[in-house]
N, C-alpha and C. Protein backbone atom coordinates (compact mmCIF):
# COMPACT_ATOMS: atom_id res chain seq x y z
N UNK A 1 73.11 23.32 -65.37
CA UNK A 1 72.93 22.75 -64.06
C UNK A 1 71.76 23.42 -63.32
N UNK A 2 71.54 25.05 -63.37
CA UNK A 2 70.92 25.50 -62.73
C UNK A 2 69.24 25.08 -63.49
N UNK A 3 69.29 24.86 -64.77
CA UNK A 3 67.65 24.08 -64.86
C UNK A 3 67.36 22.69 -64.35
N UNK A 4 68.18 21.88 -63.80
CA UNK A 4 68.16 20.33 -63.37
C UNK A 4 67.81 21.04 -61.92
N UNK A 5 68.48 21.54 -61.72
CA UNK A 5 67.97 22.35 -59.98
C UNK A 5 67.15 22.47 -59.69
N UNK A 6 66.51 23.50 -60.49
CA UNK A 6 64.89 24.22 -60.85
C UNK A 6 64.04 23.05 -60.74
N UNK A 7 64.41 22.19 -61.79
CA UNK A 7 63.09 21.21 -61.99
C UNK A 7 62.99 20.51 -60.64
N UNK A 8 64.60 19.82 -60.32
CA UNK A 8 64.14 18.83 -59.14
C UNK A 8 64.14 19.69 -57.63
N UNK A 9 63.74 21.31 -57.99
CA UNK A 9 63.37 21.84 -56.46
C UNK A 9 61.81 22.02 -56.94
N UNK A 10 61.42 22.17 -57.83
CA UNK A 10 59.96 22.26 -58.40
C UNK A 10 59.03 21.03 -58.15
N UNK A 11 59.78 19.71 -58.13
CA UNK A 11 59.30 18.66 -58.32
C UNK A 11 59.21 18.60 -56.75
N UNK A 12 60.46 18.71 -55.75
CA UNK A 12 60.30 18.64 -54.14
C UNK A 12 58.93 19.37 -53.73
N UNK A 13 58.61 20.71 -54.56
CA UNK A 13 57.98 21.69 -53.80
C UNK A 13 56.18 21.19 -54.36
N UNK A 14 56.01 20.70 -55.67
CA UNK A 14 55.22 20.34 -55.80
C UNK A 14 54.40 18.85 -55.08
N UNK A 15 55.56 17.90 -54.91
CA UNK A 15 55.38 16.77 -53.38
C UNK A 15 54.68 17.71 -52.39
N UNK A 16 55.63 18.29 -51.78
CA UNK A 16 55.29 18.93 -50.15
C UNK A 16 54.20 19.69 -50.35
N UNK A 17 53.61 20.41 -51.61
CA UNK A 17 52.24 20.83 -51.57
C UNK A 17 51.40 20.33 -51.56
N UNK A 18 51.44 19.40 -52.06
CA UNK A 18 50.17 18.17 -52.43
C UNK A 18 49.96 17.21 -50.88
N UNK A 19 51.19 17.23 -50.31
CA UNK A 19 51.31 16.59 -49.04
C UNK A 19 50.17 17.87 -47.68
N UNK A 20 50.82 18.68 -47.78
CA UNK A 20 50.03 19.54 -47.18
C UNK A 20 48.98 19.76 -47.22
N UNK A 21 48.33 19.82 -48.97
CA UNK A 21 46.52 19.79 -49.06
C UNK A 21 46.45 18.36 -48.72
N UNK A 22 47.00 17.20 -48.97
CA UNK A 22 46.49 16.30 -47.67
C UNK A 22 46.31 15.83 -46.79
N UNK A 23 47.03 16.04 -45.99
CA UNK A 23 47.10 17.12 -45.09
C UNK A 23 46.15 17.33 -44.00
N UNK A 24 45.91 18.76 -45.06
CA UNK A 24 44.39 19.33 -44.98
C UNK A 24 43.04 19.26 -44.50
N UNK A 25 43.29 18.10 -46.02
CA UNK A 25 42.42 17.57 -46.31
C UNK A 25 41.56 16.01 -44.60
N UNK A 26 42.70 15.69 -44.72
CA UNK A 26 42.87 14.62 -43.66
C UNK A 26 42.13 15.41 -42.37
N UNK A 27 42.77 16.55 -41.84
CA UNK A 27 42.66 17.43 -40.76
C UNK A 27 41.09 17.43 -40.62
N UNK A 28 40.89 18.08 -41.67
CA UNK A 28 39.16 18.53 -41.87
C UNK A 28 38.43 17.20 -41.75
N UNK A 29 38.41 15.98 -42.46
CA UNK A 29 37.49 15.03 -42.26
C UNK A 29 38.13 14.58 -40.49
N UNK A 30 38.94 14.83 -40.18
CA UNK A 30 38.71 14.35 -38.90
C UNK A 30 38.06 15.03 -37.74
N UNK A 31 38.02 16.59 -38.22
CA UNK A 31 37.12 17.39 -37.32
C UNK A 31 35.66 17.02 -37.53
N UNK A 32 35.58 16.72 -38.87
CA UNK A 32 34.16 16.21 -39.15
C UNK A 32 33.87 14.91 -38.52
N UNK A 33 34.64 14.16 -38.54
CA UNK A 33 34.15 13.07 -37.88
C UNK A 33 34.42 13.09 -36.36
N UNK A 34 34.82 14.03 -35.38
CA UNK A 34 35.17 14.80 -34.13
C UNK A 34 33.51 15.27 -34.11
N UNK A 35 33.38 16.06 -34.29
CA UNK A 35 32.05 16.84 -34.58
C UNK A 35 30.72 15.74 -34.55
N UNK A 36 31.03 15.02 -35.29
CA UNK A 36 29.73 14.13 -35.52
C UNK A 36 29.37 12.73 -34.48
N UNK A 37 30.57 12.81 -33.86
CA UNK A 37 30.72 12.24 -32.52
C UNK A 37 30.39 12.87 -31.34
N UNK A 38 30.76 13.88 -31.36
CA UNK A 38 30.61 14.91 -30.46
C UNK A 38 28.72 14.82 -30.26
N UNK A 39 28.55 15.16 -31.39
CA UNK A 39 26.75 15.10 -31.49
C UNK A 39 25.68 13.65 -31.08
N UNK A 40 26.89 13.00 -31.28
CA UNK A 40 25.97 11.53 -31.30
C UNK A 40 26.33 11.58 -29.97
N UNK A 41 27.44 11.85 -29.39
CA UNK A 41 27.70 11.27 -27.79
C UNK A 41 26.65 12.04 -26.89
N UNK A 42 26.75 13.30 -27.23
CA UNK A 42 25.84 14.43 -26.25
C UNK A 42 24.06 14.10 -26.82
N UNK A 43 23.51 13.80 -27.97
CA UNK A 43 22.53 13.43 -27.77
C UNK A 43 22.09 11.79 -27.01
N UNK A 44 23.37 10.96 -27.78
CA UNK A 44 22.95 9.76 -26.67
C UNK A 44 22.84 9.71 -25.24
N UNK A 45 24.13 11.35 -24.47
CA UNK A 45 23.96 11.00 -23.22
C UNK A 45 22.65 12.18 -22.71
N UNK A 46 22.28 12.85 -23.24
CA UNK A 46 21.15 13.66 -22.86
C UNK A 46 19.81 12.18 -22.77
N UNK A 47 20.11 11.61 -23.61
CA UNK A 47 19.19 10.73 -23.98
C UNK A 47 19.07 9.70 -22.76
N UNK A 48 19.97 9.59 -21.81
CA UNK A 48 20.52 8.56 -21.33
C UNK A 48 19.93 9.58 -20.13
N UNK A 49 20.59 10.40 -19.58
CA UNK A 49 20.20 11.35 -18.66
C UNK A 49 18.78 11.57 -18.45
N UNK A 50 17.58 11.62 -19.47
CA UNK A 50 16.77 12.23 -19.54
C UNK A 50 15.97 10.91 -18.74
N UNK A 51 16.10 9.51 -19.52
CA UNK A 51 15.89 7.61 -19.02
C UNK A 51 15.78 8.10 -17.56
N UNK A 52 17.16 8.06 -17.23
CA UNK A 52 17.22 7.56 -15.73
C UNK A 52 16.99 8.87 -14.98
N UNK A 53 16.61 10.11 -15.16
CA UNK A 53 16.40 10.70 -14.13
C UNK A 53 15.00 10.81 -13.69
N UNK A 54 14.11 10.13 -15.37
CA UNK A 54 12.07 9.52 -14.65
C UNK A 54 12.57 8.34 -13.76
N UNK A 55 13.27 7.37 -13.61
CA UNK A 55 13.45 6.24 -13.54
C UNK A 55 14.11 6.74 -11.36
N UNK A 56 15.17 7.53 -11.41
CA UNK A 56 15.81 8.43 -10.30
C UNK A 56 14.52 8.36 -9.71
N UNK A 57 13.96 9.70 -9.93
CA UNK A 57 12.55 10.18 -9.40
C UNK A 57 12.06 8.87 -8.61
N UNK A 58 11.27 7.63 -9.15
CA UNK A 58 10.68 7.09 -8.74
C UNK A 58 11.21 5.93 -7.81
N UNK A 59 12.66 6.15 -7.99
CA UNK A 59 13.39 4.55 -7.49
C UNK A 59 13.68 5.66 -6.29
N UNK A 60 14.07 7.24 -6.03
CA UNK A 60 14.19 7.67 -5.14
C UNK A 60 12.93 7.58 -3.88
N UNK A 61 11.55 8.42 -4.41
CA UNK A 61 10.72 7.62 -3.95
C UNK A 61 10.80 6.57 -2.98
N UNK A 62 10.46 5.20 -4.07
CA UNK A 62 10.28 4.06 -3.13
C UNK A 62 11.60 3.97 -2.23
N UNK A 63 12.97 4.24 -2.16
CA UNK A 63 13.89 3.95 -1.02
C UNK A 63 13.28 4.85 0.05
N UNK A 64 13.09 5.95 -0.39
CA UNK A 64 12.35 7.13 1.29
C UNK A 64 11.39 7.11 1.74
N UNK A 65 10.24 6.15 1.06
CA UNK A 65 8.79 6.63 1.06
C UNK A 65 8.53 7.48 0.93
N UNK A 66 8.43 8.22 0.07
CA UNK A 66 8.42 9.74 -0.45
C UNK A 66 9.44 10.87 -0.82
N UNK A 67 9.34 11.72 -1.02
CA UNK A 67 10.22 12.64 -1.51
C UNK A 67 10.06 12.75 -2.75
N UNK A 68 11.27 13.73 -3.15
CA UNK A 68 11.86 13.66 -4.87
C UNK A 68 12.85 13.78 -5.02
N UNK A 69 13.71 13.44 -6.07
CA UNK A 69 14.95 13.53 -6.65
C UNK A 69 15.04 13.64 -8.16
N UNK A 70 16.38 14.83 -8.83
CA UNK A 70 16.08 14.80 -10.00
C UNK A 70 17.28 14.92 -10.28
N UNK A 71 18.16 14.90 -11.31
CA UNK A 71 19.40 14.56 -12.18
C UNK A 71 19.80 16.14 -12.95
N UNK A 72 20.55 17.20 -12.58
CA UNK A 72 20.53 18.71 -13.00
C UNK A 72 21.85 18.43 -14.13
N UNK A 73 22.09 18.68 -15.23
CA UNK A 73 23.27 18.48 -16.09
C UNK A 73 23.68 20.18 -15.58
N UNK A 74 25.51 20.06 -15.14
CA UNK A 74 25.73 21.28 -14.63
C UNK A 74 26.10 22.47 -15.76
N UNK A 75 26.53 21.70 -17.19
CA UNK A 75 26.40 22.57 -18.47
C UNK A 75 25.60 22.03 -19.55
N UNK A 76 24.35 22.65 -19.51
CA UNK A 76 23.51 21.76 -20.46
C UNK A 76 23.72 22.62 -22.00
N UNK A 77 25.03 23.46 -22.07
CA UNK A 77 24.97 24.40 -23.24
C UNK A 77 25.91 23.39 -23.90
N UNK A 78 26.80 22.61 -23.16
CA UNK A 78 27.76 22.12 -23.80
C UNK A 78 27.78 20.30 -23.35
N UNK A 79 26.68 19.43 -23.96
CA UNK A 79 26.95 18.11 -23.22
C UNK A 79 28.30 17.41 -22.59
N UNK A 80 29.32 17.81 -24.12
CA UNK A 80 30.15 17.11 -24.16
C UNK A 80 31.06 16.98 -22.87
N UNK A 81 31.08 18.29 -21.68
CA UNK A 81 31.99 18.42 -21.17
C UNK A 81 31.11 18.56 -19.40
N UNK A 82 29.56 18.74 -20.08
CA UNK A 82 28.40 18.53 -18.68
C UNK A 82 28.74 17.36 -17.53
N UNK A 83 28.63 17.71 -16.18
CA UNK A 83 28.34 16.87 -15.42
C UNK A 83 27.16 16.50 -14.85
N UNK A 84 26.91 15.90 -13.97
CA UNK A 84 25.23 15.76 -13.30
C UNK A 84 25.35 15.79 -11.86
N UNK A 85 24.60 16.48 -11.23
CA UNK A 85 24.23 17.11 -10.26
C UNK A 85 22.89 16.25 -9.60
N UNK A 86 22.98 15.98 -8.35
CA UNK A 86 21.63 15.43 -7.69
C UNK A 86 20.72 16.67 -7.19
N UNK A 87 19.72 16.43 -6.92
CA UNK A 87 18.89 17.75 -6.15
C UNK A 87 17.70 16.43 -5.79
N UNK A 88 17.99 16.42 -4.12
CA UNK A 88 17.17 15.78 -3.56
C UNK A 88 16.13 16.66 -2.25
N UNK A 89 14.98 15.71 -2.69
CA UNK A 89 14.10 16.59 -1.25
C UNK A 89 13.60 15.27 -0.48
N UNK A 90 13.93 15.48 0.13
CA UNK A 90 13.76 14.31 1.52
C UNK A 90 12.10 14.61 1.88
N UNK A 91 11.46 13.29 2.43
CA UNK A 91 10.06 13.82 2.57
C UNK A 91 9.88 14.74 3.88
N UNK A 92 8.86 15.77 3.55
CA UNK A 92 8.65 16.99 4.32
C UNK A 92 9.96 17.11 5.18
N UNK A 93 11.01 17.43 3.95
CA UNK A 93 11.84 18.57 4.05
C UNK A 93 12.15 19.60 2.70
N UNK A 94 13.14 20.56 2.74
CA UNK A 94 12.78 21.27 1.25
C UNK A 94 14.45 20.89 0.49
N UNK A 95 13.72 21.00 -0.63
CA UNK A 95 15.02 20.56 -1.55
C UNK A 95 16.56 21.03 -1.45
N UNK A 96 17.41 20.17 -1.62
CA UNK A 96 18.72 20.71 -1.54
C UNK A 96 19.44 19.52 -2.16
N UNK A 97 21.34 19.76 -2.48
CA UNK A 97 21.98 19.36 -2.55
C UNK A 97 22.50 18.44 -2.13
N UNK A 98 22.77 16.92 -2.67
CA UNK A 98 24.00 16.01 -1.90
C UNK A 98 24.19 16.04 -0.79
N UNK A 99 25.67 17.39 -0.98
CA UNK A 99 26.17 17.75 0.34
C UNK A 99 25.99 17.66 1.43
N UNK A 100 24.55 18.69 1.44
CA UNK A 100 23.73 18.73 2.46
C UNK A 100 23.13 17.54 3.20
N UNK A 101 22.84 16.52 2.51
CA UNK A 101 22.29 15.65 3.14
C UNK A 101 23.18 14.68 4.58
N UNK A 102 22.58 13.88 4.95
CA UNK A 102 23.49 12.88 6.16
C UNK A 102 24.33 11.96 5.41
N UNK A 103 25.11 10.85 5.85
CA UNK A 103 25.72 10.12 5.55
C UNK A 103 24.31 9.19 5.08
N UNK A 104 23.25 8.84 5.98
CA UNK A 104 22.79 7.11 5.48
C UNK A 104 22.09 7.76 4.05
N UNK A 105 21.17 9.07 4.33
CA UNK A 105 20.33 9.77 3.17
C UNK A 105 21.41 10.09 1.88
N UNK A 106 22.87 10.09 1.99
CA UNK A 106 23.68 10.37 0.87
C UNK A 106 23.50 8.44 0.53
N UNK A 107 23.84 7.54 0.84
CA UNK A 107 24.39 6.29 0.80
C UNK A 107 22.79 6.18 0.06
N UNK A 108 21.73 5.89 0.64
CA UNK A 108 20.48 5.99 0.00
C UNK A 108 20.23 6.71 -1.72
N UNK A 109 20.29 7.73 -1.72
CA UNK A 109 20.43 8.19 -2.68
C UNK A 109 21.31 7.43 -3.68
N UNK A 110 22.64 7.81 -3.53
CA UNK A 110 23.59 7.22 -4.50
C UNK A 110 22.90 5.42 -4.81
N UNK A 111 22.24 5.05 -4.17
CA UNK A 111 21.93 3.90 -4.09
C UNK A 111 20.61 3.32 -5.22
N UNK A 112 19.87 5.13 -5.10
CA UNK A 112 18.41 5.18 -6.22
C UNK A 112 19.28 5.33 -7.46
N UNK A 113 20.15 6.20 -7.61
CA UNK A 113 20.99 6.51 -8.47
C UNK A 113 21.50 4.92 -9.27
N UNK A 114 22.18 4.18 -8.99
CA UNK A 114 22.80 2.63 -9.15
C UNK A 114 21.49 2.29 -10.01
N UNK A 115 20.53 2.15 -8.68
CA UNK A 115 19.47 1.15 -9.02
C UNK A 115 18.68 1.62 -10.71
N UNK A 116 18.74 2.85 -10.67
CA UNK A 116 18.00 3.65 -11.45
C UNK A 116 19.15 3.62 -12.85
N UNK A 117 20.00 3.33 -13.23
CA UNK A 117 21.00 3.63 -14.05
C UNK A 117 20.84 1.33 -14.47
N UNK A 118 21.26 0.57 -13.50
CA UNK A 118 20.70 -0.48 -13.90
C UNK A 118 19.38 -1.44 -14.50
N UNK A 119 18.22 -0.12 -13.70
CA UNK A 119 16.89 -0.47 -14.46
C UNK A 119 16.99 0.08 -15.74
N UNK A 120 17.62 1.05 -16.05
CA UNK A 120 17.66 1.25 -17.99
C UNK A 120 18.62 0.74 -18.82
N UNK A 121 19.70 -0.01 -17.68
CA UNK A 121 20.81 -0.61 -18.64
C UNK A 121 21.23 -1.43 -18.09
N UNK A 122 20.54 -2.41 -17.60
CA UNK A 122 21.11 -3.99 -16.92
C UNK A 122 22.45 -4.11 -17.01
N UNK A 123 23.09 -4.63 -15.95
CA UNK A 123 24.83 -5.09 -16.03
C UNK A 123 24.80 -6.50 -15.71
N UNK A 124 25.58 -7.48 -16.23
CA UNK A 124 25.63 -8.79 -15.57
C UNK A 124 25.62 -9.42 -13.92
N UNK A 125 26.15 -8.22 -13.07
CA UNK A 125 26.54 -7.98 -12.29
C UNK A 125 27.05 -6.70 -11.58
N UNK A 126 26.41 -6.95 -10.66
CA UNK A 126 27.09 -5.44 -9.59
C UNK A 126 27.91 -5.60 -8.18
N UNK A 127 28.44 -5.29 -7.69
CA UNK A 127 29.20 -5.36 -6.67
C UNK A 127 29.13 -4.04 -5.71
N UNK A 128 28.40 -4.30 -4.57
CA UNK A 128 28.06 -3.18 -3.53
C UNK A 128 29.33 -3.50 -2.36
N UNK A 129 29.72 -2.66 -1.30
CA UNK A 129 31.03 -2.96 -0.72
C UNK A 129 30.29 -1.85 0.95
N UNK A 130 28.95 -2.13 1.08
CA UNK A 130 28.34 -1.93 2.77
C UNK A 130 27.87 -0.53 2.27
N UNK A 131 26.97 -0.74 1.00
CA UNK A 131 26.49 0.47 0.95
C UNK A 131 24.96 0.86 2.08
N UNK A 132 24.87 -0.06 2.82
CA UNK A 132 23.42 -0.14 3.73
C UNK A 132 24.46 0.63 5.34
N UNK A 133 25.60 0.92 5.17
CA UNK A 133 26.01 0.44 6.66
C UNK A 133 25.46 2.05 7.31
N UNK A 134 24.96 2.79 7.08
CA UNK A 134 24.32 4.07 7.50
C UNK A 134 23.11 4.12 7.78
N UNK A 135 22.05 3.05 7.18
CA UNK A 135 20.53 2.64 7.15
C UNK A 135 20.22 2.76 8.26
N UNK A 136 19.20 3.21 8.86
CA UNK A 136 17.97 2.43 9.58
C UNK A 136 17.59 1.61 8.96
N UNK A 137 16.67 0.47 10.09
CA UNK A 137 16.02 -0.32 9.29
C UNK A 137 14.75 -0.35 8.73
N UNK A 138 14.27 0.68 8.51
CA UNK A 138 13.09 0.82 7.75
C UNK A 138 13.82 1.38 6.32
N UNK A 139 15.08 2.02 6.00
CA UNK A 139 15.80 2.27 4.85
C UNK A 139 16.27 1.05 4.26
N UNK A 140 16.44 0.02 5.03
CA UNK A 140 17.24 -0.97 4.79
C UNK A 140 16.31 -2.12 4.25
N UNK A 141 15.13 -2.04 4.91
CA UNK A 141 13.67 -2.76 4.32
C UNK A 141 13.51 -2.61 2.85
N UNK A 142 13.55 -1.87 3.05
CA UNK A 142 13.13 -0.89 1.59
C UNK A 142 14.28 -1.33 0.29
N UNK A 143 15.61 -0.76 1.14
CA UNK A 143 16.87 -1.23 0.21
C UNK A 143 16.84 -2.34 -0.30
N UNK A 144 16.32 -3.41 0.62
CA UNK A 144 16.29 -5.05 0.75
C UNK A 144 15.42 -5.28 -0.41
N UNK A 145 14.23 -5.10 -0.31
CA UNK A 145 13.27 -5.06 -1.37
C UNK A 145 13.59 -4.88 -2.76
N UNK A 146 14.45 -3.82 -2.67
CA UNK A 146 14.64 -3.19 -4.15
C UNK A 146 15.60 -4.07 -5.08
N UNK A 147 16.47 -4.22 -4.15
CA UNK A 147 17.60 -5.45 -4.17
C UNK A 147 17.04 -6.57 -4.86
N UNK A 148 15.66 -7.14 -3.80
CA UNK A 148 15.52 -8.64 -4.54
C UNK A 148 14.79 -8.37 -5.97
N UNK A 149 13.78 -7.05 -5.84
CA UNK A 149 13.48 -6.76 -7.59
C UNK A 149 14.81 -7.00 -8.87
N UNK A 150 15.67 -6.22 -8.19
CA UNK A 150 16.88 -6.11 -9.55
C UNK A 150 17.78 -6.90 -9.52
N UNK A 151 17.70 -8.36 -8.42
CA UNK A 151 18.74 -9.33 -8.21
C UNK A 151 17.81 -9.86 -9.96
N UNK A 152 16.80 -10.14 -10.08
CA UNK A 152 16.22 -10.75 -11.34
C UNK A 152 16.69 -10.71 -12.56
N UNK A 153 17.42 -9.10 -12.38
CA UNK A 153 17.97 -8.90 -13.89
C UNK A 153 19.48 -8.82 -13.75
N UNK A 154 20.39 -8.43 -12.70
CA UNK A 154 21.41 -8.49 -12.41
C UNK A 154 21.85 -9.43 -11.45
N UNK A 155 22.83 -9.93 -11.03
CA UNK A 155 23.49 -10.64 -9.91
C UNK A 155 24.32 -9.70 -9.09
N UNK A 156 24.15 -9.25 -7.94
CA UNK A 156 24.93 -8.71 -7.21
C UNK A 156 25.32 -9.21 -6.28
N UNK A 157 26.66 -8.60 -5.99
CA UNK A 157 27.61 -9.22 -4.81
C UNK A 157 27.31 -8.39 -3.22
N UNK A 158 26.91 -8.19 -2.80
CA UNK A 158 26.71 -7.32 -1.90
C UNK A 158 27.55 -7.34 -0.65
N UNK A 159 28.61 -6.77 -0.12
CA UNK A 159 29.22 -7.09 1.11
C UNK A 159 28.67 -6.20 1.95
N UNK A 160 28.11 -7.04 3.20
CA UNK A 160 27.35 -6.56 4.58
C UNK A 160 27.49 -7.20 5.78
N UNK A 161 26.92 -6.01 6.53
CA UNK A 161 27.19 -6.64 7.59
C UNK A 161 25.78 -6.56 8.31
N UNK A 162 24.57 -6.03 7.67
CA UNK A 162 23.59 -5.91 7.94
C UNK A 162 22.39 -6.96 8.14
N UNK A 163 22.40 -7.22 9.17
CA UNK A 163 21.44 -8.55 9.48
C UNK A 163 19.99 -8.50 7.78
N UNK A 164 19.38 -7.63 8.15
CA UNK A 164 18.29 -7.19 6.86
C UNK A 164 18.71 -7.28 5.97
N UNK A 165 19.85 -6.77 5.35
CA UNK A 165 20.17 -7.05 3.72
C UNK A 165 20.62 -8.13 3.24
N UNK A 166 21.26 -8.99 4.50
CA UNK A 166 21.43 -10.22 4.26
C UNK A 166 20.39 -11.17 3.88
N UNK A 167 19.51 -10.56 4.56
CA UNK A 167 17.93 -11.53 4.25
C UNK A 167 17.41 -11.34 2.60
N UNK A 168 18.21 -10.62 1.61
CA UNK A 168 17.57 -11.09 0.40
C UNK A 168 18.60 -11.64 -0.49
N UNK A 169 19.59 -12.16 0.26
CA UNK A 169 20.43 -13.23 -0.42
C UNK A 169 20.44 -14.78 -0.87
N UNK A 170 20.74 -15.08 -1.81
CA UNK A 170 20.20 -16.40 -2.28
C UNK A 170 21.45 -17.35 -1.73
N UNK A 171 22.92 -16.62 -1.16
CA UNK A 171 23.43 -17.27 -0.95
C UNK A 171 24.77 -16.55 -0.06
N UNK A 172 24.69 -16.50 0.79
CA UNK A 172 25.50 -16.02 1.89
C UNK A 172 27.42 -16.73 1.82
N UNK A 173 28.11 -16.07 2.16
CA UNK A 173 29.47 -16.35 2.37
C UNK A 173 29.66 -15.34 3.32
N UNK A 174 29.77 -16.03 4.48
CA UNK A 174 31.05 -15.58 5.64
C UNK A 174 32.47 -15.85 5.92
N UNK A 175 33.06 -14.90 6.26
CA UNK A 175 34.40 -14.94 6.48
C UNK A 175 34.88 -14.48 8.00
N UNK A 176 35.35 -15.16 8.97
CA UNK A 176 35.69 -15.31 9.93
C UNK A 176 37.24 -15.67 10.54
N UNK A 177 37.70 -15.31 11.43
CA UNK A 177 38.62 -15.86 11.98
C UNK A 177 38.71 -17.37 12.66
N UNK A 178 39.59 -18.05 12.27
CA UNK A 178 39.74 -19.07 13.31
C UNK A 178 40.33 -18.91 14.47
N UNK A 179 40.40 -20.32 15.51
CA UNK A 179 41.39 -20.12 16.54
C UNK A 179 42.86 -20.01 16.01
N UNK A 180 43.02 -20.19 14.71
CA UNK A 180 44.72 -20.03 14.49
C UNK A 180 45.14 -18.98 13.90
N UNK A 181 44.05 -18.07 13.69
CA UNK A 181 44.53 -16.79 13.23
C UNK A 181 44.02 -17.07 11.51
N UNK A 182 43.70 -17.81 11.19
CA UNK A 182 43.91 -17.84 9.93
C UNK A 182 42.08 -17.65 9.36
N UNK A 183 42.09 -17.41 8.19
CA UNK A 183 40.16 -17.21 7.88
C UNK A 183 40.04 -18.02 7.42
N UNK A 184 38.40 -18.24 7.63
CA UNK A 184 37.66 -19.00 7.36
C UNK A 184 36.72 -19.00 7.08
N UNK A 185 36.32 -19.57 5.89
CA UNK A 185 34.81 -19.41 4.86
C UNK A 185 33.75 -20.05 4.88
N UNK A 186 32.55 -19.75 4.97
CA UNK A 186 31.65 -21.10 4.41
C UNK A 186 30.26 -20.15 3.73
N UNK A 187 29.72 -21.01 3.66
CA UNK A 187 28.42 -20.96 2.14
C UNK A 187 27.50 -21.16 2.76
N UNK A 188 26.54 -20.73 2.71
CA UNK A 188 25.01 -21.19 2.85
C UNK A 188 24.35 -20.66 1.92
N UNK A 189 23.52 -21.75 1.21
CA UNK A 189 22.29 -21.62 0.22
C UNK A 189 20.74 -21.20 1.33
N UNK A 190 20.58 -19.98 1.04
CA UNK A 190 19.16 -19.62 2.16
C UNK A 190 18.56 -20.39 1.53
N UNK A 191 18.05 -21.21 0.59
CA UNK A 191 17.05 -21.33 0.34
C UNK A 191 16.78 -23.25 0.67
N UNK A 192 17.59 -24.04 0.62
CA UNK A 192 18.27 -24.63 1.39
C UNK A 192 18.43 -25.02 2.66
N UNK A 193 19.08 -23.85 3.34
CA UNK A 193 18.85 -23.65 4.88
C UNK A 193 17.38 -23.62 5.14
N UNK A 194 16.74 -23.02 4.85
CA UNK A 194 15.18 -22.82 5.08
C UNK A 194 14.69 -23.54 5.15
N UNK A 195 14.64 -24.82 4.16
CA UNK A 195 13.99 -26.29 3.96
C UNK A 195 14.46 -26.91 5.13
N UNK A 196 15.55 -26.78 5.38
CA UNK A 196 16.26 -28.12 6.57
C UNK A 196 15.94 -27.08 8.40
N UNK A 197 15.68 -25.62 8.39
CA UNK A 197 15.24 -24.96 9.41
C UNK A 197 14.11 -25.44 10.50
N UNK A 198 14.50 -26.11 11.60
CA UNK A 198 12.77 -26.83 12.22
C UNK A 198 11.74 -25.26 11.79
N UNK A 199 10.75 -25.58 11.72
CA UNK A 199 9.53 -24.53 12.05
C UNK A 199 9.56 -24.40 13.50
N UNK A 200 9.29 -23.04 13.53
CA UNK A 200 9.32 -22.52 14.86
C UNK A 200 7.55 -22.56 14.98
């Protein structure tokens, strides 16, 4: 009895070894293929980072009329786990942080940022929700402008309340109250309206 034992604990133990080097085996190609992801992700996003922060620079620029802005990765030892950092200089002022800046000059920014991330990788569509509502209107000129450049390659939704940014819309929707409490919508095609507008 005790050799039928032997064999069929020999035979269990030889399973569970072979299970284990595969195990192993399994473990290791998946670090390898962990690893080789790891590499492709952190060079694609260095790669990606490196695009839009020439692209930053210059889209920052044209929203300020001057200045600079640049894209800082906060661990560039380790992509995988890096964030990105703004460092903006407002014209003839000296460079600093986000933080630091105002509400319309943060809204601006984040705004070169968008624009600058869609000029290297078009989206079907974007959806803004009153990112102008801090502007002056010489920021908002500018915003407006930039807008109708990248309406060409994207469609954006823009919700405003800004007389100026409204002006580079191809097609307006307001929403209003009625006298019964209840809302109310309508459409205008600017382009449209314009044709049927007397000349002043």
């Amino acid at each position: 009895d005790a050799p039928e034992e032997y064999e069929s604990t020999q035979e269990r133990f030889d399973f569970l070894t072979q299970q284990v080097e595969d195990l192993n085996e399994t473990e290791r190609q998946l670090r390898d293929v962990i690893a080789e992801l790891d590499d492709l992700t952190s060079k694609a996003f260095a790669s990606t980072v490196e695009e839009v922060n020439i692209i930053f620079g210059r889209t920052f620029e044209q929203l300020f009329g001057g200045g600079s802005a640049r894209l800082v990765l906060t661990d560039p030892d380790d992509l995988t786990i890096s964030g990105v950092d703004i460092i903006a200089q407002l014209p003839n002022r000296r460079e600093q942080g986000l933080g630091l800046l105002s509400g319309g000059e943060r809204s601006l920014t984040a705004a070169a940022l968008i624009f600058s991330l869609l000029k290297v990788s078009p989206t079907p569509f974007c959806v803004m929700d009153e990112v102008d509502a801090a502007l002056d209107e010489a920021n908002v000129n500018r915003f407006r402008d930039l807008l109708r450049e990248l309406s060409l390659k994207s469609q954006f939704i823009v919700i405003t309340h800004n007389r100026g940014t409204v002006q580079a819309a191809q097609t307006i929707y307001g929403i209003s109250m009625g006298t019964d409490s209840a809302s109310q919508s309508l459409s205008i095609k600017t382009e449209e309206y314009l044709k049927q507008a007397p000349l002043l």
